[in-house]
C-alpha atoms as a PDB file:
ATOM      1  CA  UNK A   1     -98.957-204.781 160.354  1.00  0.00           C
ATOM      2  CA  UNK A   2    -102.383-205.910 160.457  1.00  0.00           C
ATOM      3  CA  UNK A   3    -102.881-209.374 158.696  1.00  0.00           C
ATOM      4  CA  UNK A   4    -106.020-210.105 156.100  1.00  0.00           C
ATOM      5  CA  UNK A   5    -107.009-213.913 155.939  1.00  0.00           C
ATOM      6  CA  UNK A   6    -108.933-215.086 152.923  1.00  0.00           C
ATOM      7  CA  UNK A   7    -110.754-217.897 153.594  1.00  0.00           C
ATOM      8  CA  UNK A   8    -110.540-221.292 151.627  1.00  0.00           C
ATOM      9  CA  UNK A   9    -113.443-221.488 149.318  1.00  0.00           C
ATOM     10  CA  UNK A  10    -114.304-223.286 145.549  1.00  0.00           C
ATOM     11  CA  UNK A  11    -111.560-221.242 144.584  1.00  0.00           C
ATOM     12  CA  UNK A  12    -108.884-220.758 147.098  1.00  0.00           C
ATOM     13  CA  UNK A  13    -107.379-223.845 147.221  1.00  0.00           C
ATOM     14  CA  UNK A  14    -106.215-223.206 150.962  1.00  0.00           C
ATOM     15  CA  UNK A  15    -106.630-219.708 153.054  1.00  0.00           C
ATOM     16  CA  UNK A  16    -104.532-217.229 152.185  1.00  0.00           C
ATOM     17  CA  UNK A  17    -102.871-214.430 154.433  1.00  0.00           C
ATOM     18  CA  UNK A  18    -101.439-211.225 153.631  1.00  0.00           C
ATOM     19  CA  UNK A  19    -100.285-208.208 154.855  1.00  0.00           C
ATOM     20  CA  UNK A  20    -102.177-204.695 154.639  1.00  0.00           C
ATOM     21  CA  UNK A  21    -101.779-201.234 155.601  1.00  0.00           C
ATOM     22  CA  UNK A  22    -103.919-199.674 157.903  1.00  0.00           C
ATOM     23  CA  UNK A  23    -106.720-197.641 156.171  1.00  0.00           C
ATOM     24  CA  UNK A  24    -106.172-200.100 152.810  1.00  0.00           C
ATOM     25  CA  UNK A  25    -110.206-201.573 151.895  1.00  0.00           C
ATOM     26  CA  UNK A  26    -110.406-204.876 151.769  1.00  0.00           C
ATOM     27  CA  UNK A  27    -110.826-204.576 147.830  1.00  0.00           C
ATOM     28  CA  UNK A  28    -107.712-202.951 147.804  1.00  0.00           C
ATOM     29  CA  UNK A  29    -105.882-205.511 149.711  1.00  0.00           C
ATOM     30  CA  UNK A  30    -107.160-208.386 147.105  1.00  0.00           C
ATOM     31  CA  UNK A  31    -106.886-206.474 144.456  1.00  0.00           C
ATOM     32  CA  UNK A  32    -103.045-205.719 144.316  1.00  0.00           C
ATOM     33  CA  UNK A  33    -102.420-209.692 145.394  1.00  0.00           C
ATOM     34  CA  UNK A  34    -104.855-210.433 142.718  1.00  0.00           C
ATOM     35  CA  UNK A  35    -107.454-212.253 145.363  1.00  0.00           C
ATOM     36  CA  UNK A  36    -110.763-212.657 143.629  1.00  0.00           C
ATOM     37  CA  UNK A  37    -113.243-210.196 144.943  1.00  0.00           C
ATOM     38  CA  UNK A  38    -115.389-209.102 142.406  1.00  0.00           C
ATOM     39  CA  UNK A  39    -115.583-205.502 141.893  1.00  0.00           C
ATOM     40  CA  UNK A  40    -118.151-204.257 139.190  1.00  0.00           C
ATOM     41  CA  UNK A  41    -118.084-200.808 139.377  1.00  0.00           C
ATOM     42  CA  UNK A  42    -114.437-200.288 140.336  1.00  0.00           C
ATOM     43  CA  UNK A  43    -114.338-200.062 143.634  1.00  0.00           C
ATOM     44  CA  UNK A  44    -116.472-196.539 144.277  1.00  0.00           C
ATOM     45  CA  UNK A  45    -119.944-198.185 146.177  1.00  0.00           C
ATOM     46  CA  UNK A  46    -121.574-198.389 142.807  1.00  0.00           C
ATOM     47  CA  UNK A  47    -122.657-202.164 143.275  1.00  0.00           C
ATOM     48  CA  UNK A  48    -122.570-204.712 145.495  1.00  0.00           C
ATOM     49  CA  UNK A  49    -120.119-207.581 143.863  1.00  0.00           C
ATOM     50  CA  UNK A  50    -117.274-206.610 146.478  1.00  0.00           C
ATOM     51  CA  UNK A  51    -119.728-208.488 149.027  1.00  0.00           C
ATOM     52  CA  UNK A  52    -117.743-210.520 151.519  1.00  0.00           C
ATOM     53  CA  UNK A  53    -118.554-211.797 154.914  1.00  0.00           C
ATOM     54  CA  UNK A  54    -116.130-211.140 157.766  1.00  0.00           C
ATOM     55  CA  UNK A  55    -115.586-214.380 159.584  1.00  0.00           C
ATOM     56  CA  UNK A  56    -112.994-212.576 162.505  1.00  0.00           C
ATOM     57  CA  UNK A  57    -112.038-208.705 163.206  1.00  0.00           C
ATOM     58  CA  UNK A  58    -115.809-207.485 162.018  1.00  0.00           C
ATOM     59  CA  UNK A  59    -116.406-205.346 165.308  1.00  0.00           C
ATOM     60  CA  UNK A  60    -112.803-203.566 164.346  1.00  0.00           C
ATOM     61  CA  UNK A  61    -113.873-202.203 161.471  1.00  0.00           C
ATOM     62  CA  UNK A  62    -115.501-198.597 160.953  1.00  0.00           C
ATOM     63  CA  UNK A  63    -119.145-198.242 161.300  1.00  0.00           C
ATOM     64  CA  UNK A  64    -120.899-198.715 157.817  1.00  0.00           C
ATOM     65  CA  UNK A  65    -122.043-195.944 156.335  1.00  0.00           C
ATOM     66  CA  UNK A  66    -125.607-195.299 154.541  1.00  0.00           C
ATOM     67  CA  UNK A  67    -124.331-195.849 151.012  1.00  0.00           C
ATOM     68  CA  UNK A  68    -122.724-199.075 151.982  1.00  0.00           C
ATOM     69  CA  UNK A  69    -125.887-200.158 153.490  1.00  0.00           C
ATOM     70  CA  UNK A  70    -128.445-198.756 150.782  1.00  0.00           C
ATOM     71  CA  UNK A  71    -125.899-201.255 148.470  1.00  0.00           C
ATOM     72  CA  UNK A  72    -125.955-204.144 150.649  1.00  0.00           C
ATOM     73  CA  UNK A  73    -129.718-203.964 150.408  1.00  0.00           C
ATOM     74  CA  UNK A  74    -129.050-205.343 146.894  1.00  0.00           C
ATOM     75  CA  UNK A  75    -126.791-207.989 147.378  1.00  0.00           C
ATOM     76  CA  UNK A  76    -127.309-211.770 147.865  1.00  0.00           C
ATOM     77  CA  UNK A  77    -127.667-213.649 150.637  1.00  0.00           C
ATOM     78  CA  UNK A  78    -126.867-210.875 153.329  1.00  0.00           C
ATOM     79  CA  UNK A  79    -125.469-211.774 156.999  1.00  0.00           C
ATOM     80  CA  UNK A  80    -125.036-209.407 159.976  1.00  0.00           C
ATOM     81  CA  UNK A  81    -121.152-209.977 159.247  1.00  0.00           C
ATOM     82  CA  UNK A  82    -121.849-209.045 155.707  1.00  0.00           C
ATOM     83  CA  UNK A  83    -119.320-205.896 154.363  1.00  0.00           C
ATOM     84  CA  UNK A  84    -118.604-204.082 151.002  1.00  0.00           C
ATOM     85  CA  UNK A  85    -115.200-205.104 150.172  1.00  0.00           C
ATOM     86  CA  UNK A  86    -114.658-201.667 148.646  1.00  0.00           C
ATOM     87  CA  UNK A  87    -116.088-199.764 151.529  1.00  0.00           C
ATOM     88  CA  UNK A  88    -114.316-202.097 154.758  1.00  0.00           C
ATOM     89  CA  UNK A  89    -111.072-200.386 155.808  1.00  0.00           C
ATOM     90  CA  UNK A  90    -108.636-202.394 157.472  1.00  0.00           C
ATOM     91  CA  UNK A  91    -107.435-201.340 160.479  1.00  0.00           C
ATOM     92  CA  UNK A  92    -104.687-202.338 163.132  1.00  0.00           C
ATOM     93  CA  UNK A  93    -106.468-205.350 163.958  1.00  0.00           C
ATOM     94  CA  UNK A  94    -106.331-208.826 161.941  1.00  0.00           C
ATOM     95  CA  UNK A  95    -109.200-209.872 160.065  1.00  0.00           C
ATOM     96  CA  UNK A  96    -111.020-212.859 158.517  1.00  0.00           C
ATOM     97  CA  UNK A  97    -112.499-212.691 154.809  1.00  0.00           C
ATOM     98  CA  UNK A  98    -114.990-215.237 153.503  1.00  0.00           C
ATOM     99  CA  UNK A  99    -115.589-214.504 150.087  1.00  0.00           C
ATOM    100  CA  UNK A 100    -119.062-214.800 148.923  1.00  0.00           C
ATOM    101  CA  UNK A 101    -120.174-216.422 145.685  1.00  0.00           C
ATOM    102  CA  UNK A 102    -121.897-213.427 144.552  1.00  0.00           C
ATOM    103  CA  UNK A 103    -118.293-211.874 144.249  1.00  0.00           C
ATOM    104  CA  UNK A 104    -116.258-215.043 142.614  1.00  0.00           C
ATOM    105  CA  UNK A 105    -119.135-215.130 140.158  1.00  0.00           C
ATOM    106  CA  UNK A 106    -118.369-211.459 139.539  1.00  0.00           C
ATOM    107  CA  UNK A 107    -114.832-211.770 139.672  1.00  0.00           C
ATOM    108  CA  UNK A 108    -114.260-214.401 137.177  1.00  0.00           C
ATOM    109  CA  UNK A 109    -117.021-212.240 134.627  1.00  0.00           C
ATOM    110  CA  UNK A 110    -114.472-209.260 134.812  1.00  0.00           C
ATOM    111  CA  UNK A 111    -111.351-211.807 134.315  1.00  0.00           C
ATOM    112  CA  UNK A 112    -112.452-214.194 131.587  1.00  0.00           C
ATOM    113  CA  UNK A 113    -109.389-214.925 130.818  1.00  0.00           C
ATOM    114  CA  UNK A 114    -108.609-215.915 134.785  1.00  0.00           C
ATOM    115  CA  UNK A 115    -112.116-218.096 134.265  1.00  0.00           C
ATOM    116  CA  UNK A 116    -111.056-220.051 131.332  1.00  0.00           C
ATOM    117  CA  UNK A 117    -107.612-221.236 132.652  1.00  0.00           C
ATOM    118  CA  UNK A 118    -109.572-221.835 136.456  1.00  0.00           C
ATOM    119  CA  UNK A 119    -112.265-223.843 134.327  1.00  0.00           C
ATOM    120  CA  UNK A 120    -109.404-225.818 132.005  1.00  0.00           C
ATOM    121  CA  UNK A 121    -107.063-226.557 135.281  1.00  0.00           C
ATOM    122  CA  UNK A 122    -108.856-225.979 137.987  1.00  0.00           C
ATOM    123  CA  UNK A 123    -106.139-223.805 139.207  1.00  0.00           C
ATOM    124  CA  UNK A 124    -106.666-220.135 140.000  1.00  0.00           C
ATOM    125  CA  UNK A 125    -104.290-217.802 138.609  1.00  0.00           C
ATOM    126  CA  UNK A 126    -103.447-214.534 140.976  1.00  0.00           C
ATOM    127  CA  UNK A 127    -103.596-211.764 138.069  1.00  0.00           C
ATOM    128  CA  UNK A 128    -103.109-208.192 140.385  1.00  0.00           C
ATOM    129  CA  UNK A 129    -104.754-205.007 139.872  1.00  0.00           C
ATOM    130  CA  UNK A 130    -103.944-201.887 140.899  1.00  0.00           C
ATOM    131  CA  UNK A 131    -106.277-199.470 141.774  1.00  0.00           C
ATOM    132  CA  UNK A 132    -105.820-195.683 141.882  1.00  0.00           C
END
């Protein structure tokens, strides 16, 4: 089983592995482990708060498609490793997620309750979602 790495950030206290399913988006994968990617519009290429940057594993992944890249267009701070979380299917190959702020900030505006106990400890709290 392929093997997603979230990176360490202001959040992540350390990096974080898990396993995924081939064909699983990377949204999907942080979603159900509760991983904060933010994901405005659900999931369904409607925004661009999914944004992460693919540190290892980027050249695996599927060719993006116009939508994705129409999306992008709108997001902050783009890189040439830059992905839609919601869009990004994993394959068989292990990858290597750097978050971007644009998606924590998003993240912790859908969770507010997640933000409050972060801001008050300091300590993130993995709430998962499951997406259908």
């Amino acid at each position: 089983m392929p093997k997603v790495t979230f990176k360490k950030n202001r959040v992540l206290p350390e990096d974080l592995t898990v396993e995924a399913e081939p064909g699983e988006t990377i949204l999907e994968v942080a979603a159900e482990r509760g991983i904060p990617v933010g994901s405005n519009c659900g999931g369904v290429c409607g925004c661009s708060t999914c944004h992460v940057y693919v540190a290892k594993g980027f050249d695996a992944l599927d060719e993006m498609e116009d939508a994705e890249a129409d999306r992008l267009d709108r997001a902050f701070d783009v890189k040439l490793n830059s992905r839609l979380g919601c869009q990004a299917e994993v394959t068989d190959e292990d990858l290597v997620i750097d978050i971007t702020e644009e998606s924590l900030k998003a993240y912790f505006d859908e969770n507010p309750d997640v933000r409050k106990h972060f801001e008050a400890t300091g300590e993130f709290k993995f709430v998962p979602h499951h997406h259908h």
